[in-house]
PDB file of N, CA and C in Angstrom:
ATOM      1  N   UNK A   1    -158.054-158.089 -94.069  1.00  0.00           N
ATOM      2  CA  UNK A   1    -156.718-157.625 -94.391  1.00  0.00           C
ATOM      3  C   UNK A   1    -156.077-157.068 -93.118  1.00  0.00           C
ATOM      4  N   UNK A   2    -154.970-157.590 -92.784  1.00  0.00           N
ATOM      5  CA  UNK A   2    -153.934-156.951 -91.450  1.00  0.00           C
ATOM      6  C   UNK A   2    -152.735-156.251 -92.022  1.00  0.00           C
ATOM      7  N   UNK A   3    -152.629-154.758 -91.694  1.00  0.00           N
ATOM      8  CA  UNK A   3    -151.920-154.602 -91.759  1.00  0.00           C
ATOM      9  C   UNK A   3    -151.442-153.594 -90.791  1.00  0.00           C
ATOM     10  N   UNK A   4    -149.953-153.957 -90.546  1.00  0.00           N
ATOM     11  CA  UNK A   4    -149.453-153.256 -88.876  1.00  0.00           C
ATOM     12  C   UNK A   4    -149.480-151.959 -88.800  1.00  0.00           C
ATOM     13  N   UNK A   5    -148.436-151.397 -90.414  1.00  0.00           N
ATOM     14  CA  UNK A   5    -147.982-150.451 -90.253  1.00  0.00           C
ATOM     15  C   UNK A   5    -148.144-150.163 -92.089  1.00  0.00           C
ATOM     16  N   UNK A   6    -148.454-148.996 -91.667  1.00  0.00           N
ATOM     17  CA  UNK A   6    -148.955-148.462 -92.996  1.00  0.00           C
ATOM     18  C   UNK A   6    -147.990-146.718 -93.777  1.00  0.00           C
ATOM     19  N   UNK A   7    -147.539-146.463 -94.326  1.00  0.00           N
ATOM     20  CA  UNK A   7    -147.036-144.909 -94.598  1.00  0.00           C
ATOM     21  C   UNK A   7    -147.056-144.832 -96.014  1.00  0.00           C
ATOM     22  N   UNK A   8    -147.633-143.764 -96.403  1.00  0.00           N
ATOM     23  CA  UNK A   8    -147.469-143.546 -98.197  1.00  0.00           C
ATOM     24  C   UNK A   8    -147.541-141.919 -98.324  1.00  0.00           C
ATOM     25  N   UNK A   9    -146.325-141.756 -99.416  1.00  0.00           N
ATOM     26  CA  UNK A   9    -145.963-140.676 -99.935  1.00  0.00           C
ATOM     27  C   UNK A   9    -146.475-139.815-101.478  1.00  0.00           C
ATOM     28  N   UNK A  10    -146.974-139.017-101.724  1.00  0.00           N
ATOM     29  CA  UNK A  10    -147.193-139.206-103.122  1.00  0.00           C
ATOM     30  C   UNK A  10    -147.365-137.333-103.459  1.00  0.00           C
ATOM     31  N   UNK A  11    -146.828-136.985-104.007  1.00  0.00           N
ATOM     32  CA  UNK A  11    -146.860-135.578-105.036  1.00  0.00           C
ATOM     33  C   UNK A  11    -148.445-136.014-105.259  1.00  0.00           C
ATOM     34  N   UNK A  12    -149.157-134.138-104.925  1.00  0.00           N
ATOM     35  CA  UNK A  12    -150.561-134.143-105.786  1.00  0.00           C
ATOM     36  C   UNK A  12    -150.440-132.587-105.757  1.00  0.00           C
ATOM     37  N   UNK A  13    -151.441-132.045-106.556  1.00  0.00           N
ATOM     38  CA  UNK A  13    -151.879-130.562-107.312  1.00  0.00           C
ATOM     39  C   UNK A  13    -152.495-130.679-106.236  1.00  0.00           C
ATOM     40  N   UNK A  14    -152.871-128.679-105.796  1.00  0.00           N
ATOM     41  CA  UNK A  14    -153.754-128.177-104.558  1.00  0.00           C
ATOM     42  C   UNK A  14    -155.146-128.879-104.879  1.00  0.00           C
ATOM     43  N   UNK A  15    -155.533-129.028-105.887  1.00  0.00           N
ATOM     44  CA  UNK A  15    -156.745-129.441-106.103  1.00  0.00           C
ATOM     45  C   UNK A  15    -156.846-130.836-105.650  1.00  0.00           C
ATOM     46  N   UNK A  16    -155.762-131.670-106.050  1.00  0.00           N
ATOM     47  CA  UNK A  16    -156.137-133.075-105.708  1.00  0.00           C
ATOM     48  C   UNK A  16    -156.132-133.185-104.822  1.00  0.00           C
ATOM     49  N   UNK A  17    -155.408-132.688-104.025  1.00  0.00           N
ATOM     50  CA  UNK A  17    -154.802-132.988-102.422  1.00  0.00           C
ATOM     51  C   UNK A  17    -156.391-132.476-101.419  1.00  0.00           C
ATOM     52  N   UNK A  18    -156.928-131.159-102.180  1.00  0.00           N
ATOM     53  CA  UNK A  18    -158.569-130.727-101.741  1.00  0.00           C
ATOM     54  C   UNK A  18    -159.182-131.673-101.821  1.00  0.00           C
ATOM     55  N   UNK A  19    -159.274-132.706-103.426  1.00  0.00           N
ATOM     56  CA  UNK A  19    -160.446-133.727-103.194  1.00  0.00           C
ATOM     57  C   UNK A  19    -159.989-134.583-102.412  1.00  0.00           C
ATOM     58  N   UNK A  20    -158.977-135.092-102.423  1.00  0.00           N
ATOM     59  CA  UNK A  20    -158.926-136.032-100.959  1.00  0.00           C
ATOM     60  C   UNK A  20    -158.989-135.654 -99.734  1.00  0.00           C
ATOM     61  N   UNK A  21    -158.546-134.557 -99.216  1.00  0.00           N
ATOM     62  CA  UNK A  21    -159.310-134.001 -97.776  1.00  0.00           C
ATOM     63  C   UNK A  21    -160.793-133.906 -97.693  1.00  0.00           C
ATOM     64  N   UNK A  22    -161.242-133.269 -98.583  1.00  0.00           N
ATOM     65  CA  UNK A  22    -163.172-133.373 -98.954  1.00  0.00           C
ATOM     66  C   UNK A  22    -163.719-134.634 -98.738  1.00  0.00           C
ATOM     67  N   UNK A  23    -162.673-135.485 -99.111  1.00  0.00           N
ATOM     68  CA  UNK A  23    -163.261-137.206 -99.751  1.00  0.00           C
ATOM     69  C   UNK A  23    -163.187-137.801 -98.076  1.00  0.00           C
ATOM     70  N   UNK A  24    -161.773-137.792 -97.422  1.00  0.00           N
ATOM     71  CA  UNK A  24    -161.616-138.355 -96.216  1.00  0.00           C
ATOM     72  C   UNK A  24    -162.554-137.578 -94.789  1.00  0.00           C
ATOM     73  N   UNK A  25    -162.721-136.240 -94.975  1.00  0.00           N
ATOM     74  CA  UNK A  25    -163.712-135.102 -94.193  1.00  0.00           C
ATOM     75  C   UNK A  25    -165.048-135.516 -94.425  1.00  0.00           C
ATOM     76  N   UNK A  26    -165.670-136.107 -95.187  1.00  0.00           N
ATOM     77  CA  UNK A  26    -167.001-136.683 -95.683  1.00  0.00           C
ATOM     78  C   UNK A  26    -167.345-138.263 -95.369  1.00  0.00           C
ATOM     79  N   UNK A  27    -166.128-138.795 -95.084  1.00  0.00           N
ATOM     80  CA  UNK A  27    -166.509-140.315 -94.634  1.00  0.00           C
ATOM     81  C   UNK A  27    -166.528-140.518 -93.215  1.00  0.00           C
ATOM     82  N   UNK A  28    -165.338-138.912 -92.621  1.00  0.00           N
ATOM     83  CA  UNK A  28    -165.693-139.286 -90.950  1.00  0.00           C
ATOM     84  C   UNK A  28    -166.574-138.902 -90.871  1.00  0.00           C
ATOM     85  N   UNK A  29    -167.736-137.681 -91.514  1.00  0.00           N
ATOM     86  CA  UNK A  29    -168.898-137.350 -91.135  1.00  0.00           C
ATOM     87  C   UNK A  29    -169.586-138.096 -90.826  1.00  0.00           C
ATOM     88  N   UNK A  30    -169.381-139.502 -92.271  1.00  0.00           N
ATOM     89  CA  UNK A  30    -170.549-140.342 -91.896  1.00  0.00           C
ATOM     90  C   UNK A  30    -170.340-141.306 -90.749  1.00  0.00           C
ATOM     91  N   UNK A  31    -168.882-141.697 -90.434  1.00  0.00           N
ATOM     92  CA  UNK A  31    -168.782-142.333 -89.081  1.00  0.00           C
ATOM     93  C   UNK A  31    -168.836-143.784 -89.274  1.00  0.00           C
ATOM     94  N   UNK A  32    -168.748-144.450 -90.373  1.00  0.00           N
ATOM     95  CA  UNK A  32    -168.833-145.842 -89.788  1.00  0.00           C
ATOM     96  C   UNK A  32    -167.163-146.131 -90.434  1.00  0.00           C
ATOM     97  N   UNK A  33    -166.883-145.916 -91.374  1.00  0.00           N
ATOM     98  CA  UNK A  33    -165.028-146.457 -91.864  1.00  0.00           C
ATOM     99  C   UNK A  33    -164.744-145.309 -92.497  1.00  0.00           C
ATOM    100  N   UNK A  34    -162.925-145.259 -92.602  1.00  0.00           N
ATOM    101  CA  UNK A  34    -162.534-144.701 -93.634  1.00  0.00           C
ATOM    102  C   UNK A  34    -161.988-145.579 -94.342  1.00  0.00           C
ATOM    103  N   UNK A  35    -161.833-145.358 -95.806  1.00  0.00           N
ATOM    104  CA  UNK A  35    -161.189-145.697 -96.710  1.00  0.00           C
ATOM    105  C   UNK A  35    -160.038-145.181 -97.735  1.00  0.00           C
ATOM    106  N   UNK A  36    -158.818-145.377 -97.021  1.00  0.00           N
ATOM    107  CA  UNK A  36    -157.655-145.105 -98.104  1.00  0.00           C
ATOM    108  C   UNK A  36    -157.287-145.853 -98.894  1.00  0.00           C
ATOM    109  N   UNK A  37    -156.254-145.194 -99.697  1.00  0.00           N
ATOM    110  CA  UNK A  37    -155.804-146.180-101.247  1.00  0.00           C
ATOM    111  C   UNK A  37    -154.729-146.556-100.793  1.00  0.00           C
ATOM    112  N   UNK A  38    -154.310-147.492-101.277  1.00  0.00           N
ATOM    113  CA  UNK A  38    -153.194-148.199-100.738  1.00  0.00           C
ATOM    114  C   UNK A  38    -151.941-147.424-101.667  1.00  0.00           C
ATOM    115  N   UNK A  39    -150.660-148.234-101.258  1.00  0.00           N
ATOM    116  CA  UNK A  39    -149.394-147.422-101.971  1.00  0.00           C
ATOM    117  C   UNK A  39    -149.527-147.518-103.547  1.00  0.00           C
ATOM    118  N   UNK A  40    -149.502-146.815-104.203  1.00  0.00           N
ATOM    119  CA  UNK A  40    -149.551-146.996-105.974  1.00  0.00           C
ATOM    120  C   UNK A  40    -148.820-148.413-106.327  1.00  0.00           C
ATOM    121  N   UNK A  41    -148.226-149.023-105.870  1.00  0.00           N
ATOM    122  CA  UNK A  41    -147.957-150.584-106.534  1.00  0.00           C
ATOM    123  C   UNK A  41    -148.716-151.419-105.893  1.00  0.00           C
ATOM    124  N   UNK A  42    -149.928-151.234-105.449  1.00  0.00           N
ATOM    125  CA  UNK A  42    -150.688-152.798-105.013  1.00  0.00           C
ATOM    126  C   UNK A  42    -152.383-151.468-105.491  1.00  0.00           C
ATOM    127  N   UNK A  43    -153.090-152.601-105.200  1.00  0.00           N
ATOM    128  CA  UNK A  43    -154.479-152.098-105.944  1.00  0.00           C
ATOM    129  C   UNK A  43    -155.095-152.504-104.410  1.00  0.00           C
ATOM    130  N   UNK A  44    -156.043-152.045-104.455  1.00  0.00           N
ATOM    131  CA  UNK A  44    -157.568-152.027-103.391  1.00  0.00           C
ATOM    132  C   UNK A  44    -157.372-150.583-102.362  1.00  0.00           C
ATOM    133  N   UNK A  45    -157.756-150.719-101.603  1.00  0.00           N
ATOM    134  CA  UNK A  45    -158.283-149.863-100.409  1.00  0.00           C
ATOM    135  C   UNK A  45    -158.065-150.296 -98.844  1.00  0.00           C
ATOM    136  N   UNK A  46    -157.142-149.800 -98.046  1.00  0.00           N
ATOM    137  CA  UNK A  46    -157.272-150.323 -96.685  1.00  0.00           C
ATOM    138  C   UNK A  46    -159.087-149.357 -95.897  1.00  0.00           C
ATOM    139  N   UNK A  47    -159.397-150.274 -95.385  1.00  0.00           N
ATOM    140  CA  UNK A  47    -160.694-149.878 -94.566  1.00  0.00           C
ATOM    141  C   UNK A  47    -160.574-149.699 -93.279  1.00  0.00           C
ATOM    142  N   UNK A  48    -160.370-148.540 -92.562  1.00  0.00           N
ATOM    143  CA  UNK A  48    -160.368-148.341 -91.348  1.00  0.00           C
ATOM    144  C   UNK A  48    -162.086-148.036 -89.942  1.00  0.00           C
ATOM    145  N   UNK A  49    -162.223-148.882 -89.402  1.00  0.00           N
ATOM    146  CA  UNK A  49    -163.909-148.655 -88.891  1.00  0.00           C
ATOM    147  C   UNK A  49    -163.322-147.600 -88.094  1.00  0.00           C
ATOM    148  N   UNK A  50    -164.428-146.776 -88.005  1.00  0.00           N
ATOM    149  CA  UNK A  50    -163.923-145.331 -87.328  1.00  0.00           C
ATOM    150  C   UNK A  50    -164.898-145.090 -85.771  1.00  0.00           C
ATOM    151  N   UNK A  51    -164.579-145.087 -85.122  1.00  0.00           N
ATOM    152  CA  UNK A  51    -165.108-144.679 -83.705  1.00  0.00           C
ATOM    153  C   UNK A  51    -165.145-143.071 -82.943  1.00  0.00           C
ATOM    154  N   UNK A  52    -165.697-143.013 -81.947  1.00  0.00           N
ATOM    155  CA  UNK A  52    -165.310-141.564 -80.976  1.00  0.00           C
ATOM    156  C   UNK A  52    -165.089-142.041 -79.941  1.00  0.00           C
ATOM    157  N   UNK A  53    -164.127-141.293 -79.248  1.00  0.00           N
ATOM    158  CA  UNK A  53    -163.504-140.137 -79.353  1.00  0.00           C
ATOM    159  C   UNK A  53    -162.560-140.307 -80.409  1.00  0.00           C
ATOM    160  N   UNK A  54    -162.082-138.439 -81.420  1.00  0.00           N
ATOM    161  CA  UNK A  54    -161.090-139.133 -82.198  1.00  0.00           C
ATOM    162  C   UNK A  54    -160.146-137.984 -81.659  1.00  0.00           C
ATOM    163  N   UNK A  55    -158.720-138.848 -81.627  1.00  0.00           N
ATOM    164  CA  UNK A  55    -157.900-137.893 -80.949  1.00  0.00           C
ATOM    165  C   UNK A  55    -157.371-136.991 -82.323  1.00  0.00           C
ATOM    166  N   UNK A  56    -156.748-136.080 -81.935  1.00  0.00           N
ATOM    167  CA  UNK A  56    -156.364-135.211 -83.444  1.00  0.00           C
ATOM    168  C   UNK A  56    -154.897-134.594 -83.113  1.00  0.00           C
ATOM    169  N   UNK A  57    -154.109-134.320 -83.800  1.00  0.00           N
ATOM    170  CA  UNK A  57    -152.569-133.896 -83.652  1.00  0.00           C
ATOM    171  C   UNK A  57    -151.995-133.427 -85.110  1.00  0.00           C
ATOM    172  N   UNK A  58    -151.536-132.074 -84.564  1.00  0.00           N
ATOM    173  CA  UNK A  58    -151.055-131.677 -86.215  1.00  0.00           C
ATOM    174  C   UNK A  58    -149.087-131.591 -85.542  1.00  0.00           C
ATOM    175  N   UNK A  59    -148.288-131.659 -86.152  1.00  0.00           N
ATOM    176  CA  UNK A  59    -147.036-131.315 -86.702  1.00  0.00           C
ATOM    177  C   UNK A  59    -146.182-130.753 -87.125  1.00  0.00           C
ATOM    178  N   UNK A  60    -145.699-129.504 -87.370  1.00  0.00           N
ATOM    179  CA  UNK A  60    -145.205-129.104 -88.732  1.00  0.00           C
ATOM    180  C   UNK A  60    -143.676-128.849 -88.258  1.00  0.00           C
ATOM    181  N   UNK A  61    -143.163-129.019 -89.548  1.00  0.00           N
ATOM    182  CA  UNK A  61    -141.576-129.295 -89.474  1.00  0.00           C
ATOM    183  C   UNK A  61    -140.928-128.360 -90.576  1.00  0.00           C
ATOM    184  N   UNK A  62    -140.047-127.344 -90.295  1.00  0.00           N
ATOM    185  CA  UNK A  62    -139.770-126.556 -90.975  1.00  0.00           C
ATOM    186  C   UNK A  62    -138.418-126.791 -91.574  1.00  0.00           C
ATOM    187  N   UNK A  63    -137.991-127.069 -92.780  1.00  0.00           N
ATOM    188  CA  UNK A  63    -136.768-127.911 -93.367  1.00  0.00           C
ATOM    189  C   UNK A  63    -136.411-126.525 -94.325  1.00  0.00           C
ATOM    190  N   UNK A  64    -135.055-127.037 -94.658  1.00  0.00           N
ATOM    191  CA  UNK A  64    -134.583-125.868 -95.871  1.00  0.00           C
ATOM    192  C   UNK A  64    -135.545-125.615 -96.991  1.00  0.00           C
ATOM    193  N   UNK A  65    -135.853-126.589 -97.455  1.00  0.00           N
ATOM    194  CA  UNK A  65    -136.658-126.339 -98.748  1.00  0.00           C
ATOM    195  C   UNK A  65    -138.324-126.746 -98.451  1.00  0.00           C
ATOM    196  N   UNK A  66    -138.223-127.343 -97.230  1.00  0.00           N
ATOM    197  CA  UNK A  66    -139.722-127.974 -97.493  1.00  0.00           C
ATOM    198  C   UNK A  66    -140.535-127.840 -96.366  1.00  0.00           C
ATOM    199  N   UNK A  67    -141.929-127.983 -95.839  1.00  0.00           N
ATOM    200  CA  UNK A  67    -142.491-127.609 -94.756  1.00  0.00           C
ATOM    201  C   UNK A  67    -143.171-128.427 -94.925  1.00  0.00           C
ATOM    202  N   UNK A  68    -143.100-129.414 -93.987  1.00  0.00           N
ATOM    203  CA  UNK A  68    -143.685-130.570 -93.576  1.00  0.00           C
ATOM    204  C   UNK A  68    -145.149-130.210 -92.594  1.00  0.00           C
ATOM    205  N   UNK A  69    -146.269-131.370 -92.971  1.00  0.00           N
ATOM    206  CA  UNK A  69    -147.255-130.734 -92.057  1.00  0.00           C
ATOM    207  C   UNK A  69    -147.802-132.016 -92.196  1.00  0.00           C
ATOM    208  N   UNK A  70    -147.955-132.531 -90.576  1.00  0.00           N
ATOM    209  CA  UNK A  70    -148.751-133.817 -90.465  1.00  0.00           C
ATOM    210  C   UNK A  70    -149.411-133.823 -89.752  1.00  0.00           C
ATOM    211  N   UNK A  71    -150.768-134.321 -90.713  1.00  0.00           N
ATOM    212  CA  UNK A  71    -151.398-134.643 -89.898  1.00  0.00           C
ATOM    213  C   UNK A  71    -151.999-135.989 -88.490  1.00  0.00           C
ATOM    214  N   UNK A  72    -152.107-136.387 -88.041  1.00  0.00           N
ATOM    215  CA  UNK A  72    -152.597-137.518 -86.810  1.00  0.00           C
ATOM    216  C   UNK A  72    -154.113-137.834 -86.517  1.00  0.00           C
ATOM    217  N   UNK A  73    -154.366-138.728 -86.532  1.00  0.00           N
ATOM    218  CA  UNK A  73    -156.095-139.360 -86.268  1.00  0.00           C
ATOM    219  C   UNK A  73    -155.597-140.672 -85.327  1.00  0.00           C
ATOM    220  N   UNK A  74    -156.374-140.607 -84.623  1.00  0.00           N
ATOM    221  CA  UNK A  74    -156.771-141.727 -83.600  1.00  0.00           C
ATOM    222  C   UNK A  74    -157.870-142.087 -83.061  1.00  0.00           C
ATOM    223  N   UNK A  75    -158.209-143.532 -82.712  1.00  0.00           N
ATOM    224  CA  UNK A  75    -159.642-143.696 -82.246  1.00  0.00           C
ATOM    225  C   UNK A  75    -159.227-145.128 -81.635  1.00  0.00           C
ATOM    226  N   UNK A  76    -159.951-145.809 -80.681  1.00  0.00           N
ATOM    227  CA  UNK A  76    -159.522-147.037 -80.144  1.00  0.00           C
ATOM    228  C   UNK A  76    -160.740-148.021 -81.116  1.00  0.00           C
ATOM    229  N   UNK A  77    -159.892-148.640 -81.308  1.00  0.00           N
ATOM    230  CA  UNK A  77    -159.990-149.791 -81.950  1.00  0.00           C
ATOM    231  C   UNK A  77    -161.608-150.676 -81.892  1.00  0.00           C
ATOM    232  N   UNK A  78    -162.819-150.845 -82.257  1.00  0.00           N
ATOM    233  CA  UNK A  78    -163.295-151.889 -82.076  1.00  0.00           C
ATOM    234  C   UNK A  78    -163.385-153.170 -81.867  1.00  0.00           C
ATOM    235  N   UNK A  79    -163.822-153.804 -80.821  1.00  0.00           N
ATOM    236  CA  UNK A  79    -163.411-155.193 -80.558  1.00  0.00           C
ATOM    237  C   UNK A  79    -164.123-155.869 -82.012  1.00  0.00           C
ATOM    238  N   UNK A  80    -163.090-156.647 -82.218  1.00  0.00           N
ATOM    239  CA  UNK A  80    -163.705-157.714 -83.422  1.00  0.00           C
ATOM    240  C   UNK A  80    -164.345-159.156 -82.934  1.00  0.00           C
ATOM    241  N   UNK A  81    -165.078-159.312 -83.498  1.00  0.00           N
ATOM    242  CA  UNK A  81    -165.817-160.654 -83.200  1.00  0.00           C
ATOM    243  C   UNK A  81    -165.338-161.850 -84.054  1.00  0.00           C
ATOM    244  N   UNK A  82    -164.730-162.991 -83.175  1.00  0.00           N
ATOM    245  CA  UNK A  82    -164.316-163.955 -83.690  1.00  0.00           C
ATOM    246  C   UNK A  82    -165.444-164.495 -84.000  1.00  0.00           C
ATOM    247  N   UNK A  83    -164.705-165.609 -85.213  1.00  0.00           N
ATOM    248  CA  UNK A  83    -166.133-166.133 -85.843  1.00  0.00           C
ATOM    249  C   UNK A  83    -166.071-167.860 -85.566  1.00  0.00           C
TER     250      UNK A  83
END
């Protein structure tokens, strides 16, 4: 699956938003991919292979009503092996 450019938005409870930090904090532990859900109108999982160094960058944006906080992950890419 290729895909260039990826962004998804979605309302969750403190709790949900915990299990998915827990969920994504537990797969870089293990170091070989992460796995996100794709946008709520298509089904599967994009798979990202995860490497070191990982660069890290936070954000935050202070708006009238809302406080934006983003986070950033980076890692260079693994060469893929043509087949």
């Amino acid at each position: 699956m290729r895909i260039e450019e990826y962004e998804f938005e979605e309302e969750k409870t403190l709790s949900n938003l915990a299990d998915l930090l827990i969920e994504i904090a537990e797969q870089i532990r293990a170091g070989e991919k992460l796995e996100l859900p794709m946008p709520t109108l298509k089904e599967g999982v994009i798979e990202v292979p995860l490497g070191e160094p990982i660069e890290t960058g936070i954000e935050v944006t202070i708006r009238r009503h809302f406080i934006h906080v983003d986070f950033a992950l980076s890692w260079r890419r693994r060469k893929i092996k043509e087949a």
